[in-house]
Protein backbone atom coordinates (compact mmCIF):
# COMPACT_ATOMS: atom_id res chain seq x y z
CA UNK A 1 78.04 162.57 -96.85
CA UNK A 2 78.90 161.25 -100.59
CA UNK A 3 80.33 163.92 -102.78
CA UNK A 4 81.20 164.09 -105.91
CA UNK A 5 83.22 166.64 -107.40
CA UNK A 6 83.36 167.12 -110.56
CA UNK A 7 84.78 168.80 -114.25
CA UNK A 8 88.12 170.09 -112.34
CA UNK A 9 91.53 169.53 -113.36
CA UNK A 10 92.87 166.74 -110.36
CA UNK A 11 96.70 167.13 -109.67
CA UNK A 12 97.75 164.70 -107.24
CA UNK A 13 101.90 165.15 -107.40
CA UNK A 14 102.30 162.18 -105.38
CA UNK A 15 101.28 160.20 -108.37
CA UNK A 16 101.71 162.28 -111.29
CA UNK A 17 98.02 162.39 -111.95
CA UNK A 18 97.28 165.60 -113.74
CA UNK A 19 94.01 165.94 -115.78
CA UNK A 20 90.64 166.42 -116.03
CA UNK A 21 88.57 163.71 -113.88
CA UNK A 22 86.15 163.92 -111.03
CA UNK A 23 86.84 162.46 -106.94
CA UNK A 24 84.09 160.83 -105.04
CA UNK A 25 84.30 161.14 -101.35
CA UNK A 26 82.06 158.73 -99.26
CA UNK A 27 82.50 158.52 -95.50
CA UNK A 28 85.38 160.99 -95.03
CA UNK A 29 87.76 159.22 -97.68
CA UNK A 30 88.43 159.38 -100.75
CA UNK A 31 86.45 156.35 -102.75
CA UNK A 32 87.18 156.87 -106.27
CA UNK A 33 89.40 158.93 -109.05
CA UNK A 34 87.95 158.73 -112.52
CA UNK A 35 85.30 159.45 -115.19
CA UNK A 36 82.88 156.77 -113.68
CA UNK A 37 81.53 156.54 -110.15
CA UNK A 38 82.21 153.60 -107.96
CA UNK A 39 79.39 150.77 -108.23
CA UNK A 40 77.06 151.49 -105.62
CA UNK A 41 78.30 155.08 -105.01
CA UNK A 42 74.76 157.36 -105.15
CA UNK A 43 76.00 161.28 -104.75
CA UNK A 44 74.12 163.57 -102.32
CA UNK A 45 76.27 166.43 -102.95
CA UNK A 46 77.76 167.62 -106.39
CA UNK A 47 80.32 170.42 -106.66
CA UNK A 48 80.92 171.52 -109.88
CA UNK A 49 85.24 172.33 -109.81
CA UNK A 50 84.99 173.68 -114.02
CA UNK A 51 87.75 175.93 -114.09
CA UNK A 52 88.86 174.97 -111.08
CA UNK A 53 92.23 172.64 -109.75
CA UNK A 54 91.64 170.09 -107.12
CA UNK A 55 94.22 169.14 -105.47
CA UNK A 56 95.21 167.16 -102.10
CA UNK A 57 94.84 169.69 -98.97
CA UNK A 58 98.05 171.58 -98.38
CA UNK A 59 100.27 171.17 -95.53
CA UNK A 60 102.04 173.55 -93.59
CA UNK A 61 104.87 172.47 -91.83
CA UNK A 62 104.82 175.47 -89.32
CA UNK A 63 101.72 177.20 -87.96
CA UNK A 64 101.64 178.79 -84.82
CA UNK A 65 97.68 178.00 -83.28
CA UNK A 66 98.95 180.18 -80.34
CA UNK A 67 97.16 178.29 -77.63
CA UNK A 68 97.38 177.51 -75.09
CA UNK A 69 98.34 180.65 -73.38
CA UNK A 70 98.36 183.45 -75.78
CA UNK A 71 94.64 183.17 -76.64
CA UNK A 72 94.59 187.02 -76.85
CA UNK A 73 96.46 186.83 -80.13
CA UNK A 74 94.80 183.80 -81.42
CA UNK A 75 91.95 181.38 -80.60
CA UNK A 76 92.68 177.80 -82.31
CA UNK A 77 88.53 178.40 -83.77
CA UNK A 78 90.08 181.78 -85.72
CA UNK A 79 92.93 180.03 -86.67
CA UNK A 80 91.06 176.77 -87.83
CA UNK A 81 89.02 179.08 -90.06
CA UNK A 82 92.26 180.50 -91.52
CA UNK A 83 93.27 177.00 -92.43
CA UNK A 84 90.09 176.08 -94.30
CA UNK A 85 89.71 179.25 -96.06
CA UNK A 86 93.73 179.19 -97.30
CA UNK A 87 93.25 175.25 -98.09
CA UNK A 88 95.43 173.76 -95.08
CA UNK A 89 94.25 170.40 -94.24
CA UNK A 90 97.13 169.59 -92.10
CA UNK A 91 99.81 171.79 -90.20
CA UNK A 92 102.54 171.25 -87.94
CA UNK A 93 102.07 173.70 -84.13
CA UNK A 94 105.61 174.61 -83.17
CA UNK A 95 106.41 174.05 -79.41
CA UNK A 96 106.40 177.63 -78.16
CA UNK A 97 103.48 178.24 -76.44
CA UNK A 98 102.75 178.61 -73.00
CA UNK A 99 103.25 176.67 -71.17
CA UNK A 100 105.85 174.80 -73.91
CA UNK A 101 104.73 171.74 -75.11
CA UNK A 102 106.77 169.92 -73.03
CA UNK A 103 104.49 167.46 -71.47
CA UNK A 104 102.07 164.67 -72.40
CA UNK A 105 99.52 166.48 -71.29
CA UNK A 106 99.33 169.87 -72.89
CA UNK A 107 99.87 167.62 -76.01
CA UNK A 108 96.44 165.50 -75.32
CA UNK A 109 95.04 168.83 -74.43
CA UNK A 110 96.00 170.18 -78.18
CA UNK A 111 94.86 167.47 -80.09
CA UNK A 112 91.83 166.82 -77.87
CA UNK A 113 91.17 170.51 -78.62
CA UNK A 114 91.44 170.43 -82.29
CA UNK A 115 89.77 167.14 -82.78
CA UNK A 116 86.40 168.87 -84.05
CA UNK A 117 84.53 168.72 -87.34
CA UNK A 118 85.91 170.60 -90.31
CA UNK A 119 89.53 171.81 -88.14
CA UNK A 120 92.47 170.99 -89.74
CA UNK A 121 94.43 167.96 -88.58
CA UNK A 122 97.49 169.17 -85.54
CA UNK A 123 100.54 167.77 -86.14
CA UNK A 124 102.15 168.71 -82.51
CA UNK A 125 105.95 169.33 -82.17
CA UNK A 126 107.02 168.56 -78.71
CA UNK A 127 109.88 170.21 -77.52
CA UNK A 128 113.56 169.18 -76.98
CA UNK A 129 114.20 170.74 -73.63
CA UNK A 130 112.26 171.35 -70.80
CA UNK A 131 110.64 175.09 -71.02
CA UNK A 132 112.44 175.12 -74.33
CA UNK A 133 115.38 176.38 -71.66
CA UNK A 134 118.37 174.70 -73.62
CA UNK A 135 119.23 172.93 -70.04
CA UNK A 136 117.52 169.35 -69.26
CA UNK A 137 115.96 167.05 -72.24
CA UNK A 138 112.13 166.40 -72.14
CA UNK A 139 110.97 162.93 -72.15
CA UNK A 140 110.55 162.83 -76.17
CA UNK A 141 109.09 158.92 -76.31
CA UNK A 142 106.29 160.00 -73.49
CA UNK A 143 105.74 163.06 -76.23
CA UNK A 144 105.58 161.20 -79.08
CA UNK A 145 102.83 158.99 -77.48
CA UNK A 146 101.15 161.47 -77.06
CA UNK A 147 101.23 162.83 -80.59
CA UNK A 148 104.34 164.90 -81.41
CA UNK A 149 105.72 164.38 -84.42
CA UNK A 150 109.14 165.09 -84.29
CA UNK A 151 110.78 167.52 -81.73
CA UNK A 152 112.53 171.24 -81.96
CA UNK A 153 113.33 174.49 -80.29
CA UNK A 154 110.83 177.12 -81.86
CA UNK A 155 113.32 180.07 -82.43
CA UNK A 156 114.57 179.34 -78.67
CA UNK A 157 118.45 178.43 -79.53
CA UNK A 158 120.39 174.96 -77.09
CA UNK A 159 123.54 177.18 -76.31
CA UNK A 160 125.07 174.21 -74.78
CA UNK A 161 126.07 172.02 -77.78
CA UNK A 162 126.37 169.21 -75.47
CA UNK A 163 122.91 169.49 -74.97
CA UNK A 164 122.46 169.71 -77.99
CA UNK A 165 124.50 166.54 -78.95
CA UNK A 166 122.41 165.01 -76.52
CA UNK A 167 119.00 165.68 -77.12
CA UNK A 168 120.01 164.11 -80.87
CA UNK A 169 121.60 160.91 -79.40
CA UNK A 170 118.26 160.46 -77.73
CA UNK A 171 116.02 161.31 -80.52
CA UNK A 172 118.43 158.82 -82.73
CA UNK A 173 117.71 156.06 -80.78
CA UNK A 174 113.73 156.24 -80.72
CA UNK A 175 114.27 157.25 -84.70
CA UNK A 176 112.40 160.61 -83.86
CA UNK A 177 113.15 163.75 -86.18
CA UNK A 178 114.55 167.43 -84.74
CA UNK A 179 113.58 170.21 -86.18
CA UNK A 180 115.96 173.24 -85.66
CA UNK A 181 116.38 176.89 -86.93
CA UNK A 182 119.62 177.80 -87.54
CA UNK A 183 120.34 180.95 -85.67
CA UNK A 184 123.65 181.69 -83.68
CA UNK A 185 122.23 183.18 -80.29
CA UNK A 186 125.31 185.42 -79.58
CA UNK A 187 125.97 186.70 -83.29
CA UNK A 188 122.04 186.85 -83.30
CA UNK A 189 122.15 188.96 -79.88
CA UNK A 190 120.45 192.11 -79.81
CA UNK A 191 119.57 192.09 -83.61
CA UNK A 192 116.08 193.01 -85.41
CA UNK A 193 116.88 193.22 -88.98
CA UNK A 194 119.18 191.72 -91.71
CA UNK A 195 123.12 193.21 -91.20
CA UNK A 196 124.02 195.40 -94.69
CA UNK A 197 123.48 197.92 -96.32
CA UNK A 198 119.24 198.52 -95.52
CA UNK A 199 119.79 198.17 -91.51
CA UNK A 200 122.60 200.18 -91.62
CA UNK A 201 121.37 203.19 -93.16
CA UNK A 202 118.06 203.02 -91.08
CA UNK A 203 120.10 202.69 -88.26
CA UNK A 204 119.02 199.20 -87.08
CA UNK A 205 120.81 196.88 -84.87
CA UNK A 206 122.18 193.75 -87.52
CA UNK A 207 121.70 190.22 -87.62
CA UNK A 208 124.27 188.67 -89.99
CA UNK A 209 124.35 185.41 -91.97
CA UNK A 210 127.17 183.94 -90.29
CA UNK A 211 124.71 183.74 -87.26
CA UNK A 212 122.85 181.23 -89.53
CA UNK A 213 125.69 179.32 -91.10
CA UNK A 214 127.72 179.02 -87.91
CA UNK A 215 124.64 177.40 -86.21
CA UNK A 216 123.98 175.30 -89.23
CA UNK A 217 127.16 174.02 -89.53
CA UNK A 218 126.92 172.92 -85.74
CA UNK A 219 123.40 171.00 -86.23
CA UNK A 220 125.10 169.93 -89.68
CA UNK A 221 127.92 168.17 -87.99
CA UNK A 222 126.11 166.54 -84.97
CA UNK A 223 123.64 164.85 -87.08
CA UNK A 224 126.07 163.43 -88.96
CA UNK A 225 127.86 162.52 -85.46
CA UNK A 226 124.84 161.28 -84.41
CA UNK A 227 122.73 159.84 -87.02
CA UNK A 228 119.69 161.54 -86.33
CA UNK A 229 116.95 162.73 -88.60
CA UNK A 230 117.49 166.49 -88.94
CA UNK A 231 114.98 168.87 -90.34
CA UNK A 232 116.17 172.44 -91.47
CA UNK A 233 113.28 174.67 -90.76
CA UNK A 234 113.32 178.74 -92.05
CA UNK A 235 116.13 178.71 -94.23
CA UNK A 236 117.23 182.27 -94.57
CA UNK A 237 120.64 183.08 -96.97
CA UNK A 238 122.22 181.54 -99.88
CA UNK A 239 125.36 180.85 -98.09
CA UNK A 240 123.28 178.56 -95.31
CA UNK A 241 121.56 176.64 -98.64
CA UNK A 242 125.07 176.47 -100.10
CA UNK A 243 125.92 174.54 -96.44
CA UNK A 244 122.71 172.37 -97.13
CA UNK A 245 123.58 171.59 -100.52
CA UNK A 246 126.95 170.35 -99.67
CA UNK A 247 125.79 168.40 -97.11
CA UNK A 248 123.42 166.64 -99.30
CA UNK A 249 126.31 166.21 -101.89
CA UNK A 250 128.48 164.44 -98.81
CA UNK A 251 125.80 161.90 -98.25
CA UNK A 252 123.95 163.39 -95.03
CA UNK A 253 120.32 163.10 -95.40
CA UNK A 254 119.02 166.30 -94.07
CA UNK A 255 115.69 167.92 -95.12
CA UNK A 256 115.11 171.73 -94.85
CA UNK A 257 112.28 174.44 -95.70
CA UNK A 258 111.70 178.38 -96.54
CA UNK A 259 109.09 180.49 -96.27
CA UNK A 260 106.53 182.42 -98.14
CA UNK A 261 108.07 185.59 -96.66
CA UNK A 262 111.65 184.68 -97.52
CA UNK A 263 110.86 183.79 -101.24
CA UNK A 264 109.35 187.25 -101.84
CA UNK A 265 110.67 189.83 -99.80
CA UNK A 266 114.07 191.09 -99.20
CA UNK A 267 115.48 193.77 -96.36
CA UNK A 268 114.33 196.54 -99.01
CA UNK A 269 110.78 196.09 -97.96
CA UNK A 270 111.17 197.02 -94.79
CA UNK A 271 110.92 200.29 -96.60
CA UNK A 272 110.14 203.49 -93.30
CA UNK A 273 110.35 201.15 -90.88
CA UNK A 274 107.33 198.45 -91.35
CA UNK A 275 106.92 196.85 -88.81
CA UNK A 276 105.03 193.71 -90.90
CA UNK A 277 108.34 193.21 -92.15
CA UNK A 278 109.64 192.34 -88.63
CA UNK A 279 110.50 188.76 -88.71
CA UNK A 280 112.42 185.95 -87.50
CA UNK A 281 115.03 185.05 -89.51
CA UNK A 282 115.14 188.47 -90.50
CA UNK A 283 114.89 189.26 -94.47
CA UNK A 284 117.72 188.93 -96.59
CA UNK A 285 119.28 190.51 -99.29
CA UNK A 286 117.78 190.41 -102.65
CA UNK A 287 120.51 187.69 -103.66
CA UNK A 288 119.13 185.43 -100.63
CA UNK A 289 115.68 185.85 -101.75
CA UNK A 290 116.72 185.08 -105.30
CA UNK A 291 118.75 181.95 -103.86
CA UNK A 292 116.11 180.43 -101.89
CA UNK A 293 113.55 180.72 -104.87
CA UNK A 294 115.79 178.97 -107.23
CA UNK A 295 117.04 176.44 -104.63
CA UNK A 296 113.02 175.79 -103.60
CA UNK A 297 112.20 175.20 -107.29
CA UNK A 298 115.64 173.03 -108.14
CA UNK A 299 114.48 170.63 -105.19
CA UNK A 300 117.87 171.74 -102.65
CA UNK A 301 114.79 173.31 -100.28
CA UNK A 302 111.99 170.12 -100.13
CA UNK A 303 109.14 172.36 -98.90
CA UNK A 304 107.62 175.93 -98.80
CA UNK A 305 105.85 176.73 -95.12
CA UNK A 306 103.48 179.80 -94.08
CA UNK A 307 105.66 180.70 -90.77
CA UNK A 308 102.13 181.47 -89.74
CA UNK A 309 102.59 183.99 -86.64
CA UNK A 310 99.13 185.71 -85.44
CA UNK A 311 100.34 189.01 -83.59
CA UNK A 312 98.16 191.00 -81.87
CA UNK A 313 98.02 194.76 -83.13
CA UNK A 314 99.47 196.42 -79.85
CA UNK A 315 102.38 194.33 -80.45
CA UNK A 316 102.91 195.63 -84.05
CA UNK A 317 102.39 199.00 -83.91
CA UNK A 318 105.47 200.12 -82.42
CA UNK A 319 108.51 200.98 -83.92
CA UNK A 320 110.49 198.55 -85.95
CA UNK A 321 113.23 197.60 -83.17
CA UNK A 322 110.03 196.97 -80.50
CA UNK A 323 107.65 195.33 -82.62
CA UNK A 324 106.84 191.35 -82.20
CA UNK A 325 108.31 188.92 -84.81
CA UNK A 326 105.79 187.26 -86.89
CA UNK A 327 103.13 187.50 -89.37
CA UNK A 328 100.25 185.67 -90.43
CA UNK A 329 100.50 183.09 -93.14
CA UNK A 330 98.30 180.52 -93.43
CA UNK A 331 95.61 181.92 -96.15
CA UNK A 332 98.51 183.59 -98.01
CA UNK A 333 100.44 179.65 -98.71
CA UNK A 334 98.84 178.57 -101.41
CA UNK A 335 98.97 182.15 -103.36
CA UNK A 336 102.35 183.06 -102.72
CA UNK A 337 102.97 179.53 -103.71
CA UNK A 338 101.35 180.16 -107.29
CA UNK A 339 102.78 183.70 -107.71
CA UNK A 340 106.72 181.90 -106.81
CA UNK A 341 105.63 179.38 -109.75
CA UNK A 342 104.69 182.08 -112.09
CA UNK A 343 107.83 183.97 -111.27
CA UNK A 344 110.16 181.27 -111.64
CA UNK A 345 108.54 178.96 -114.24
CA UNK A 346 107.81 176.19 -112.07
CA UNK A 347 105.21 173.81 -113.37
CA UNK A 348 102.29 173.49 -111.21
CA UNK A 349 102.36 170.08 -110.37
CA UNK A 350 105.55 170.69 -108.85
CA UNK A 351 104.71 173.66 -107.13
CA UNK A 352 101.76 172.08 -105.33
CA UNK A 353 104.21 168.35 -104.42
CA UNK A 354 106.27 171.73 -102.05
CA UNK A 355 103.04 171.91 -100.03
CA UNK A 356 101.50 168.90 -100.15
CA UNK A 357 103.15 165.37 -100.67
CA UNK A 358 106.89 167.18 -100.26
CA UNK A 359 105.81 167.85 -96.24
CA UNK A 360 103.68 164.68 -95.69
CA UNK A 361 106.55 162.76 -96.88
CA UNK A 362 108.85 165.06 -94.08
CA UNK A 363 106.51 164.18 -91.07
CA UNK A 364 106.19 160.67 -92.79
CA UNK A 365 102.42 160.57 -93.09
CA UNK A 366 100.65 158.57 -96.18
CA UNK A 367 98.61 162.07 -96.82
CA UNK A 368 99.08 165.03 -99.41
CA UNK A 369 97.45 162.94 -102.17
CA UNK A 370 94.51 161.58 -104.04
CA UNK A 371 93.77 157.91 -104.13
CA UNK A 372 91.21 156.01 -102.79
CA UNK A 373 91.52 154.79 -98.80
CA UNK A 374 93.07 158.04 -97.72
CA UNK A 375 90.90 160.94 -95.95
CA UNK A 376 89.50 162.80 -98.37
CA UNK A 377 91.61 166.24 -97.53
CA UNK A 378 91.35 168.18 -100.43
CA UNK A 379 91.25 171.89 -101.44
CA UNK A 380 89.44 173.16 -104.92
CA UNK A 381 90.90 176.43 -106.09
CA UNK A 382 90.41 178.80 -109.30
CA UNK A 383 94.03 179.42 -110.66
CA UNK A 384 92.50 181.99 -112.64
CA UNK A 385 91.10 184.00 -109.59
CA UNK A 386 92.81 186.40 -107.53
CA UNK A 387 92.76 187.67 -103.79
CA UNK A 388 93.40 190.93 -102.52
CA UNK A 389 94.95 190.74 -99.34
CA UNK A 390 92.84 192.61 -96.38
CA UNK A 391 92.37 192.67 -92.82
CA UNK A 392 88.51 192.72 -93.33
CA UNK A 393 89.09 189.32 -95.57
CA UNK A 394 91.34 187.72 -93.09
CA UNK A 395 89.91 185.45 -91.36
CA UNK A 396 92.75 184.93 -88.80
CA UNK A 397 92.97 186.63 -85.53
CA UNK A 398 96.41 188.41 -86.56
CA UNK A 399 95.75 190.72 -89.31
CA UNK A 400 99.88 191.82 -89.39
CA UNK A 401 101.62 190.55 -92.74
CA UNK A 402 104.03 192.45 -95.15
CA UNK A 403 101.39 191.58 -98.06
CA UNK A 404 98.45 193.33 -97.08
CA UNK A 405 97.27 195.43 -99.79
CA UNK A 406 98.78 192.83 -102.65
CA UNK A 407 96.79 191.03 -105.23
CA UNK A 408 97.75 187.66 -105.34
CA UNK A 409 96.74 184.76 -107.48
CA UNK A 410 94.70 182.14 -106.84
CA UNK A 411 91.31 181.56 -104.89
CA UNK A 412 89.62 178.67 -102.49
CA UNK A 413 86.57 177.60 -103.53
CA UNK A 414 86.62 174.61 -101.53
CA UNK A 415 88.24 172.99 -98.58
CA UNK A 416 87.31 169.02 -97.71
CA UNK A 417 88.62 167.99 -94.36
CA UNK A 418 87.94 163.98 -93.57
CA UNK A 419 84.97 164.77 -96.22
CA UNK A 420 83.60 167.75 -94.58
CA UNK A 421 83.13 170.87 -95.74
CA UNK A 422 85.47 173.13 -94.09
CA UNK A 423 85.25 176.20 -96.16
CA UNK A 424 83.11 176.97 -99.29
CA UNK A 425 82.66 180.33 -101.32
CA UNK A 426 80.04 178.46 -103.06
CA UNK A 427 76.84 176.94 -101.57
CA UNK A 428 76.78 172.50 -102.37
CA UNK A 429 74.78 171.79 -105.12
């Protein structure tokens, strides 16, 4: 179908484009930028963007699709329609489901899956070890055939640093990318909340941040033993992005990301004991929250990511020390992502390059901008509107997150995926 979209302000921070223009879509891509049409071009849809931002469709470097094997939390068609309606075009699925994706197959089977009309494009990552066990490596260039992207541990911690060391050397030589989260699984052990003042007054069991920087400083050193491409995934403290920073300062080209959740929140929301606020890394103090924010808008942290975890309700209401980690994420990016601007006095341009050309360039893709050739993946919002966040308006399966309740800036209007319409609060003209 040709489209043409017009009267919206186009921000494309791949290129610096930022002004008022209209994009013509023909054939799933992207065939023009500009005040005129292309010759030839004859539009069969118009949608009027006045008001409105269009921008490329946001990434979202980790989204947990929970299938296969935990389709009681999440079916990949609710989580699909969480994408489109939040403006994800793209998304990276962490390893851990079940079985891990560990094997060529359950990869094909994932892709295979999600290759349907108006679902956003699966970016798999396979995982380092077999079972995600920390013991033997997986065969990462049969994986990466098969789609993965780069390769990780979920939150499931390689004890053995030679296996560790390893599992880099290997990825080095193919020139694949690991993606790790720094977490310590002894100093971690038995934890459920950030250690200080908040978990020890409501008598919780403490994580600390030397579980994160002592892990970090591990992955820190092996890459640069080993040369490989290492990717920082849920930052958590200050002191960890003061590790990154220094890295970066010594040379070592290492990439790393934060969440919505961590840019927001701090160990005082978990308030009486919410269990929303149950997550993995835990929440920090107010200074890490503070830290990451700044270090996401100086450039330290390349890219902001959704964490999205659907968790069933059974699993959440429990008390704080029982309840599942996780929350869901993925139509909350793009809002939280304005309301960090607006709190720290980011321009918007540059807000929008942390969740769209910041991760494409990450998972080295040629997507997360506008210009003609490329799949028209884009996502139309109304800066001006707001959401109220709602388990009736969720449209994923897990209705758990620490912002339900909040109004939030921001609204989808519409979400192009390969040209089709994915999501629309408005009917096409």
């Amino acid at each position: 179908m040709k489209i043409a979209i017009q009267n919206g302000r186009v921000i494309d921070p791949a290129s610096g484009l930022d002004q008022p223009t209209n994009v013509y879509v023909a054939d799933g891509k992207i065939v023009g930028v500009g005040e005129t049409a292309p010759g030839g071009f004859r539009a069969e849809g118009v949608l009027d963007a006045s008001g409105c931002i269009v921008c490329p469709g946001l990434i979202d470097l980790s989204a947990r699709l929970r299938e296969p094997g935990f389709e009681y939390r999440a079916t990949l068609e609710s989580e699909m329609a969480a994408a489109a309606a939040g403006g994800v075009t793209r998304l990276v699925c962490p390893p851990d489901t079940d079985p891990p994706l560990d094997e060529p197959g359950l990869v094909e089977m994932l892709k295979h899956r999600a290759r349907q009309p108006g679902f956003a494009h699966v970016h798999p990552m396979g995982a380092l070890t077999i079972g995600l066990a920390g013991q033997r490596l997986t065969e990462m260039a049969e994986l990466a055939e098969a789609g993965c992207i780069a390769f990780g541990q979920a939150n499931h911690s390689i004890i053995d640093t030679q296996v560790l060391m390893r599992a880099m050397q290997y990825a080095a030589t193919f020139g694949f990318s690991v993606w790790l989260q720094p977490q310590d699984a002894h100093l971690a052990k038995g934890g459920v909340a950030h250690e200080g003042a908040v978990s020890a007054r409501l008598g919780l069991a403490g994580i600390p941040v030397i579980a994160e920087t002592v892990a970090l400083a591990t992955y820190l050193q092996l890459a640069r033993e080993t040369g490989v491409r290492l990717h920082i995934r849920r930052l958590s403290s200050a002191a960890g992005l003061a590790l990154i920073r220094a890295a970066r300062a010594d040379g070592l080209a290492v990439t790393c990301d934060v969440t919505v959740n961590h840019i927001h929140l701090c160990d005082d929301h978990i308030g009486f004991f919410d269990p929303h606020t149950r997550l993995d890394p835990p929440l920090r103090s107010a200074a890490d929250r503070d830290a990451l924010a700044a270090g996401l808008a100086d450039g330290s942290i390349d890219v902001l990511c959704s964490d999205h975890t659907p968790v069933d309700d059974d699993a959440k209401q429990v008390p704080f020390a029982e309840a599942e980690t996780g929350a869901t994420g993925l139509e909350l990016l793009l809002p939280l992502t304005l309301q960090w601007a607006a709190d720290s006095g980011v321009p918007l341009p540059k807000a929008l390059a942390r969740i769209t050309a910041d991760p494409a360039r990450i998972i080295g893709i040629d997507r997360g901008c506008i210009k003609p050739g490329v799949p028209a993946d884009l996502c139309v919002f109304d800066p001006q509107g707001s959401v109220t966040v709602s388990r009736e308006r969720l449209k994923s399966q897990g209705k758990n997150t620490p912002f339900l309740g909040r109004q939030l800036p921001g609204e989808v209007r519409y979400t192009l995926i390969d040209g089709h319409m994915a999501f629309s609060a408005d009917r096409l003209l």
